[in-house]
C-alpha atoms as a PDB file:
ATOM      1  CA  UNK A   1     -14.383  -4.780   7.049  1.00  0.00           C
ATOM      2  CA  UNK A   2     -12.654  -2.776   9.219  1.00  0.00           C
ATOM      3  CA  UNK A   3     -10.970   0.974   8.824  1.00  0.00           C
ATOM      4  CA  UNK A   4      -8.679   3.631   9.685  1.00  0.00           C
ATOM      5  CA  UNK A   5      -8.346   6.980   9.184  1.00  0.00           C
ATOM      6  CA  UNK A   6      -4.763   9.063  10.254  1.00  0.00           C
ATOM      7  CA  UNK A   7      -3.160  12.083   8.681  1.00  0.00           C
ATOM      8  CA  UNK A   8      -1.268  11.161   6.193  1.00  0.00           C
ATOM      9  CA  UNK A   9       1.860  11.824   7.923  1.00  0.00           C
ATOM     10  CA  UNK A  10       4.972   9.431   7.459  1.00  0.00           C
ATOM     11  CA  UNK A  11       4.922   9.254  11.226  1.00  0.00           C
ATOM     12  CA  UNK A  12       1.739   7.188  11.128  1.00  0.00           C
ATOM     13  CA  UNK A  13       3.280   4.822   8.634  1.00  0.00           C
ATOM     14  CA  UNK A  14       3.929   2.681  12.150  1.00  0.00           C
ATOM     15  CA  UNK A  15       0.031   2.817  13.685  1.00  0.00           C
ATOM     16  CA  UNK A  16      -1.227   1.579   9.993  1.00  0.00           C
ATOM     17  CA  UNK A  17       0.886  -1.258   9.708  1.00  0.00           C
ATOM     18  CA  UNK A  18      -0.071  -2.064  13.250  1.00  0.00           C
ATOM     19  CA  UNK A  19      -3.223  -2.216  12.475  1.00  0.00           C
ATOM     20  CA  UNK A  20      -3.064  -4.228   9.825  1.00  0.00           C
ATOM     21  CA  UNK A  21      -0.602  -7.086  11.803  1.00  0.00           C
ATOM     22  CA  UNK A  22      -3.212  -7.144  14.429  1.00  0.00           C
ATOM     23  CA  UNK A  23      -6.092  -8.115  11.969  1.00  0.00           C
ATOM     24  CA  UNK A  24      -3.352 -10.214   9.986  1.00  0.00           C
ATOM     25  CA  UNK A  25      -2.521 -12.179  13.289  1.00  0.00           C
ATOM     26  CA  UNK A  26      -6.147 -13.361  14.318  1.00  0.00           C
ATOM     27  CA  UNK A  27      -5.915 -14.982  10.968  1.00  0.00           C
ATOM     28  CA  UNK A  28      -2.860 -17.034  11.440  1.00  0.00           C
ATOM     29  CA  UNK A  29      -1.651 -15.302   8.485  1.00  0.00           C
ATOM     30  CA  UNK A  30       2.231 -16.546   7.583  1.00  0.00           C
ATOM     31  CA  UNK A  31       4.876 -14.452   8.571  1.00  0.00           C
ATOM     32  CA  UNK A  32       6.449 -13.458   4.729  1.00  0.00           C
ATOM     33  CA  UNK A  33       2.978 -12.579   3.877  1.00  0.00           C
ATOM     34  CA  UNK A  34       2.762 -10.563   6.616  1.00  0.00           C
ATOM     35  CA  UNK A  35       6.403  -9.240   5.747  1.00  0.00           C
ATOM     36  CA  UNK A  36       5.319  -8.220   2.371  1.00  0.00           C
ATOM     37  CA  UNK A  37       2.155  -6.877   3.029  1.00  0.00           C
ATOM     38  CA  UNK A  38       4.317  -4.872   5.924  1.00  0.00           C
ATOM     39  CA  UNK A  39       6.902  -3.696   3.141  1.00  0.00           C
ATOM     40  CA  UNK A  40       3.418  -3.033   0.888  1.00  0.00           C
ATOM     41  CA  UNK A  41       1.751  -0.665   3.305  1.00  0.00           C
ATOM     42  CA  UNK A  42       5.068   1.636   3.932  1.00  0.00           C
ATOM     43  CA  UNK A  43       5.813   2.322   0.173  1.00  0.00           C
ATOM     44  CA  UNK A  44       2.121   2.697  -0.439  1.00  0.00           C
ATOM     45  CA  UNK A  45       1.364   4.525   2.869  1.00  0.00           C
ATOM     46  CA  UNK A  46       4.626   6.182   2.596  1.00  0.00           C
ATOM     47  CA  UNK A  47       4.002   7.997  -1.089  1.00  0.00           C
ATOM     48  CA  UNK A  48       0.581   9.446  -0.002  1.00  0.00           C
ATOM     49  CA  UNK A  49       2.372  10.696   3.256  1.00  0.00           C
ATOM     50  CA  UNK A  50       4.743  12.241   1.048  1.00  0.00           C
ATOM     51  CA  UNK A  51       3.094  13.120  -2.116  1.00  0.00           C
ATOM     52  CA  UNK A  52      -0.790  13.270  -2.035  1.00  0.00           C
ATOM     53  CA  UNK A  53      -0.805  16.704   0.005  1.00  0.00           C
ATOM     54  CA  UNK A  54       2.425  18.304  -0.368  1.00  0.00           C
ATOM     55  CA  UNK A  55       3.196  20.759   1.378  1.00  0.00           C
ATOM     56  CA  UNK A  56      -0.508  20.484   3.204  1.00  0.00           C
ATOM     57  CA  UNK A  57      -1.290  17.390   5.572  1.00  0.00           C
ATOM     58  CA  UNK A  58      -4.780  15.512   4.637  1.00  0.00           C
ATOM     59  CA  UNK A  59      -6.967  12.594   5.885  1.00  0.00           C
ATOM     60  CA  UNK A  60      -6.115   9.017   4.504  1.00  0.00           C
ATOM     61  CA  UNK A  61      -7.694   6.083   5.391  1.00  0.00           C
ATOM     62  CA  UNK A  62      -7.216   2.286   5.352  1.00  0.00           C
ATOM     63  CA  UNK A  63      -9.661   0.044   5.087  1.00  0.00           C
ATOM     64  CA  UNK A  64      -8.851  -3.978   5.826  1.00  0.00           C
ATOM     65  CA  UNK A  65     -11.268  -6.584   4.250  1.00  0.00           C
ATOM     66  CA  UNK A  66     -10.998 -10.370   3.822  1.00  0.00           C
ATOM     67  CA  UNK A  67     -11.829 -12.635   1.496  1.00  0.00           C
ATOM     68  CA  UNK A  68     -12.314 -16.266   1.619  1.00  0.00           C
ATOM     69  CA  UNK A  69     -11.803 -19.396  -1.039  1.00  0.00           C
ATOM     70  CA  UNK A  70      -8.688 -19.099  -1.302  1.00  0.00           C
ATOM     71  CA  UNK A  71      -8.205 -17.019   2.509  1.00  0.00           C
ATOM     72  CA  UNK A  72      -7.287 -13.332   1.360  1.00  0.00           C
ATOM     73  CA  UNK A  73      -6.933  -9.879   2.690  1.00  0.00           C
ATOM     74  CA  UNK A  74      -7.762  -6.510   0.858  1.00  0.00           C
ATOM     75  CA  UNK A  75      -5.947  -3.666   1.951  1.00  0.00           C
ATOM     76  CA  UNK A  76      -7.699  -0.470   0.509  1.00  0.00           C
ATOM     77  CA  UNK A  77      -5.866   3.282   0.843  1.00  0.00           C
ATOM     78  CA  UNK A  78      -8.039   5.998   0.118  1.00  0.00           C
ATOM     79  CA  UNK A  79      -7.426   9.645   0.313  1.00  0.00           C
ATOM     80  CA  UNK A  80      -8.349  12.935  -1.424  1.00  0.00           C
ATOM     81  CA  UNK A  81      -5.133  14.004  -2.723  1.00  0.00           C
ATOM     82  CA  UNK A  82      -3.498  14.844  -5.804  1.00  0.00           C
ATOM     83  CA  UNK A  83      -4.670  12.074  -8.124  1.00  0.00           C
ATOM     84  CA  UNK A  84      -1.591   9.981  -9.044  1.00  0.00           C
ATOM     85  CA  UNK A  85      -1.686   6.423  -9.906  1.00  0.00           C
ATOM     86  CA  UNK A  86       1.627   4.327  -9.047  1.00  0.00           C
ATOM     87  CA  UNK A  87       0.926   1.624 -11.407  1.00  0.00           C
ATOM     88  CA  UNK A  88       1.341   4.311 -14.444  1.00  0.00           C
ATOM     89  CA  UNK A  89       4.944   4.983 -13.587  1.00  0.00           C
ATOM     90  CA  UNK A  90       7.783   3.134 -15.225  1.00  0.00           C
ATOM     91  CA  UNK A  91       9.149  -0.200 -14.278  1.00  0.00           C
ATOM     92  CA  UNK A  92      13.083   0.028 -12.883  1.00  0.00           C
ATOM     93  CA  UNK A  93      15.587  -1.787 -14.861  1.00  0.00           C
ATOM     94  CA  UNK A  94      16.230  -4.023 -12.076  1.00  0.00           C
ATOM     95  CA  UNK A  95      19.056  -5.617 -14.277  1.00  0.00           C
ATOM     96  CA  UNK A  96      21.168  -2.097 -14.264  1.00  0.00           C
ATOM     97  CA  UNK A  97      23.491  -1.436 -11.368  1.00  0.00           C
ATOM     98  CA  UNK A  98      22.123   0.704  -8.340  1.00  0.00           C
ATOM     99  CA  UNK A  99      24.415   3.298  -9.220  1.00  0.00           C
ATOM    100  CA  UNK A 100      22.755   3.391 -12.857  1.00  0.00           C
ATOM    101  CA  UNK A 101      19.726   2.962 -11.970  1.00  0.00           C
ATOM    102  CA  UNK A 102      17.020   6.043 -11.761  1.00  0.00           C
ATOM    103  CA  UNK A 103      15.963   6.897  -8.927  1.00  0.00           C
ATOM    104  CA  UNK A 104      12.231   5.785  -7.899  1.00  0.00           C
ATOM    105  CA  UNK A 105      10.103   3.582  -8.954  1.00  0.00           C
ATOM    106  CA  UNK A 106      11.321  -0.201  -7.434  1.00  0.00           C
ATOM    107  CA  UNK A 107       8.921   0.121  -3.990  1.00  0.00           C
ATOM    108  CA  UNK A 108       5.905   0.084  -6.223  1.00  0.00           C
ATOM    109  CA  UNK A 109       7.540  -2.870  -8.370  1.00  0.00           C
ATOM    110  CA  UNK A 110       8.157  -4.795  -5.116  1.00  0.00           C
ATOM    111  CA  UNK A 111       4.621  -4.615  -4.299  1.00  0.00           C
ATOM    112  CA  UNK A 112       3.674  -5.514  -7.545  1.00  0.00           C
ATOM    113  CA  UNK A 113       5.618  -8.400  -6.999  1.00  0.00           C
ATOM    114  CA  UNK A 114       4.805  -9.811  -4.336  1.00  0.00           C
ATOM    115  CA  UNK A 115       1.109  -9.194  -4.174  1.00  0.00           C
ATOM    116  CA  UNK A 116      -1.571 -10.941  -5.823  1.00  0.00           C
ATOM    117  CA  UNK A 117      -3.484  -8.413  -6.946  1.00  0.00           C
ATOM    118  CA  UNK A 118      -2.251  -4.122  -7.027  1.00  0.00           C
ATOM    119  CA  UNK A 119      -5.408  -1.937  -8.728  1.00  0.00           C
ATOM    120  CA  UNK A 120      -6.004   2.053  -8.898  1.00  0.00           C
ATOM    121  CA  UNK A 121      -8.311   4.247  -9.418  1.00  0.00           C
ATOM    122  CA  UNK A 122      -9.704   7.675  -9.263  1.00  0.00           C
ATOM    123  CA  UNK A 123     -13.577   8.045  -8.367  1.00  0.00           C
ATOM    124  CA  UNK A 124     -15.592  11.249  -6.907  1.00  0.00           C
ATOM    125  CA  UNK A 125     -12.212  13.040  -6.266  1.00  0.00           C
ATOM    126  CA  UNK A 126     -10.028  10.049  -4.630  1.00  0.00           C
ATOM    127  CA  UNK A 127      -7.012   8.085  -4.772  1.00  0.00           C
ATOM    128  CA  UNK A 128      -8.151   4.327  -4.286  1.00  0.00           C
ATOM    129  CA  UNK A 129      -5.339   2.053  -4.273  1.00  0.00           C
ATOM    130  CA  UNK A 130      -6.260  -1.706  -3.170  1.00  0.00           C
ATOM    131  CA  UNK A 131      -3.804  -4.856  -2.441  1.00  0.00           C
ATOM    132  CA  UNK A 132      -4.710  -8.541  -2.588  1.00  0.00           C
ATOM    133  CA  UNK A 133      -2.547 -10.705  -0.872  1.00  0.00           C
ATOM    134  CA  UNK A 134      -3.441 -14.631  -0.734  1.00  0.00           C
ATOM    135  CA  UNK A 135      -2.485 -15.574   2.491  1.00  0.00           C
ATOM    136  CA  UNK A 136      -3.255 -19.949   2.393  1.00  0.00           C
END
């Protein structure tokens, strides 16, 4: 296992996902997993950056496991903001037209999408959102 912790700041959307491509690369991992899990970590990343402190900037951190049988990664984001679980919120009509369509609500349907696993939860006064992604 292996962690970081940044501000949650959009502006360290960009050293996060680096540091999950590095420890996606020594695994050979293909490149649209690592293109999802990419898109994954700046809509998830991105909405505590935005939302979890407002107006205030906190401490979130990211912590990169693997798995094994079939080869997986677990991408964990923690941080002690407001509590809000993305996986409440309502699915986008991805049938309507853009211009119809409410605003919100598809990044967090893309990454339940296209990973294999999206959970939440809300322990001793944190936001823990984990990915799986099957990567062979």
């Amino acid at each position: 296992m292996k962690e970081l912790t940044v501000d949650a700041a959009v502006e360290n959307i960009e050293p996060v996902t680096e540091f999950v491509t590095a420890e996606l690369e020594k695994l050979d991992c293909p490149i649209k997993a690592e293109t999802q899990i990419s898109i994954a970590i700046d809509e998830l990343f991105g909405n505590i950056a935005r939302y979890a402190y407002s107006p205030d900037i906190g401490k979130a951190t990211v912590r990169f496991e693997i798995e094994n049988d079939p080869l997986s990664v677990i991408i964990t984001f923690i941080d002690n903001g407001v509590p809000f679980n993305p996986l409440e919120q309502t699915e986008p009509d991805v049938h309507e037209s853009a211009d119809k369509r409410k605003i919100g609500g598809l990044g967090i349907f893309l990454v339940k999408k296209t990973m294999n696993l999206v959970e939440y939860e809300y322990k001793d006064g944190q936001n823990i959102l984990k990915i799986k992604k099957n990567i062979q």
